[in-house]
Protein backbone atom coordinates (compact mmCIF):
# COMPACT_ATOMS: atom_id res chain seq x y z
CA UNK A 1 7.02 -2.51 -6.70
CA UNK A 2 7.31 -4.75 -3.35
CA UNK A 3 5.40 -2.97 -0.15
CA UNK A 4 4.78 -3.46 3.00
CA UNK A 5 0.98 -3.60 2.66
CA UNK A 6 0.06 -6.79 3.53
CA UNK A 7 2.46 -7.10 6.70
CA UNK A 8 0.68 -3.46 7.95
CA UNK A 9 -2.63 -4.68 7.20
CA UNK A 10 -1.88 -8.29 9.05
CA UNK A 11 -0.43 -6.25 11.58
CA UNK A 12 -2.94 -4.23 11.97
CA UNK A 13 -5.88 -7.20 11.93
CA UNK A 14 -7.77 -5.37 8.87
CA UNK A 15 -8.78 -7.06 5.63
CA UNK A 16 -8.23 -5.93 2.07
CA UNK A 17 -11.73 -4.43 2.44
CA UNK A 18 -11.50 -2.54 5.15
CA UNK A 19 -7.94 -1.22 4.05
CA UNK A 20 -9.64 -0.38 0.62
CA UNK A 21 -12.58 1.23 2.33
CA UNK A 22 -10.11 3.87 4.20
CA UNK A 23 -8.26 4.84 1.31
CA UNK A 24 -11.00 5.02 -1.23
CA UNK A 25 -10.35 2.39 -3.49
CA UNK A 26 -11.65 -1.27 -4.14
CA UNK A 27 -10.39 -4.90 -2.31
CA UNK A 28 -9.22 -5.42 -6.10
CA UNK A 29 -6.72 -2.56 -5.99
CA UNK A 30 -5.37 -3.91 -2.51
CA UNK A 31 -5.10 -6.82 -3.95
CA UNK A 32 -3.26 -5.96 -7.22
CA UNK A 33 -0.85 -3.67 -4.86
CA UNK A 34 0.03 -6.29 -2.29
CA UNK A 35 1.11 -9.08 -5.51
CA UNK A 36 3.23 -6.14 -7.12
CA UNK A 37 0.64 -6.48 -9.79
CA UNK A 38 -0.05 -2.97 -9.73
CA UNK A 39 1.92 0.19 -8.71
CA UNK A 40 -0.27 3.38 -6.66
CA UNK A 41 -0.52 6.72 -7.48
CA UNK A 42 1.25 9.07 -5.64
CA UNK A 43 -1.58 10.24 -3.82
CA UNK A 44 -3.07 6.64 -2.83
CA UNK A 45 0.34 5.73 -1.62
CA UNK A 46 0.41 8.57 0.63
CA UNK A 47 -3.15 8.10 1.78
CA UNK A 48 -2.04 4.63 2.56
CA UNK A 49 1.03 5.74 4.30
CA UNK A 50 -0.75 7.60 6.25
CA UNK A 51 -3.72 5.31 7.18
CA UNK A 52 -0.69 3.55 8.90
CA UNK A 53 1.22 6.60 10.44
CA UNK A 54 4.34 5.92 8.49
CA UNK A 55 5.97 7.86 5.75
CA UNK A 56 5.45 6.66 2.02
CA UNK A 57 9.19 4.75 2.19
CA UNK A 58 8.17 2.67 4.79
CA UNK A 59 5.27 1.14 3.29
CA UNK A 60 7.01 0.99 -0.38
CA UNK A 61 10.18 -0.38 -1.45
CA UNK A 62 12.09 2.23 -4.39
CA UNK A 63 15.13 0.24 -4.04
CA UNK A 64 14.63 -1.29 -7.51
CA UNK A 65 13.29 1.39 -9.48
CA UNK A 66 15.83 2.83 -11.74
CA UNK A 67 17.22 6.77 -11.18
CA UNK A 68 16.37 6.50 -7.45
């Protein structure tokens, strides 16, 4: 799934370690989200969404996933 992730984080001058230290996860799981290597949980999404005051849509891209 394509996000936003590593534009906000740019953005936002923080590393994958300090992103992964505010939502409770490790640099590897930044990582594995930001190469569409990995898709987040509901709730990590949203705790990510919200680390960047914007709602879950703007930081992920459903437009590919089928039924949506």
């Amino acid at each position: 799934m394509k996000t936003r992730i590593q534009e906000l984080r740019k953005q936002h001058k923080l590393s994958q370690e300090e992103l992964a230290l505010a939502v409770g996860v490790t640099r590897q799981t930044i990582t594995s989200l930001e190469v569409e290597k990995y898709t987040a949980s509901l709730v990590l999404a949203y705790k990510i969404a919200k680390y960047f005051e914007l709602t879950i849509e703007d930081v992920f891209d459903f437009s590919e996933m089928e039924g949506i």
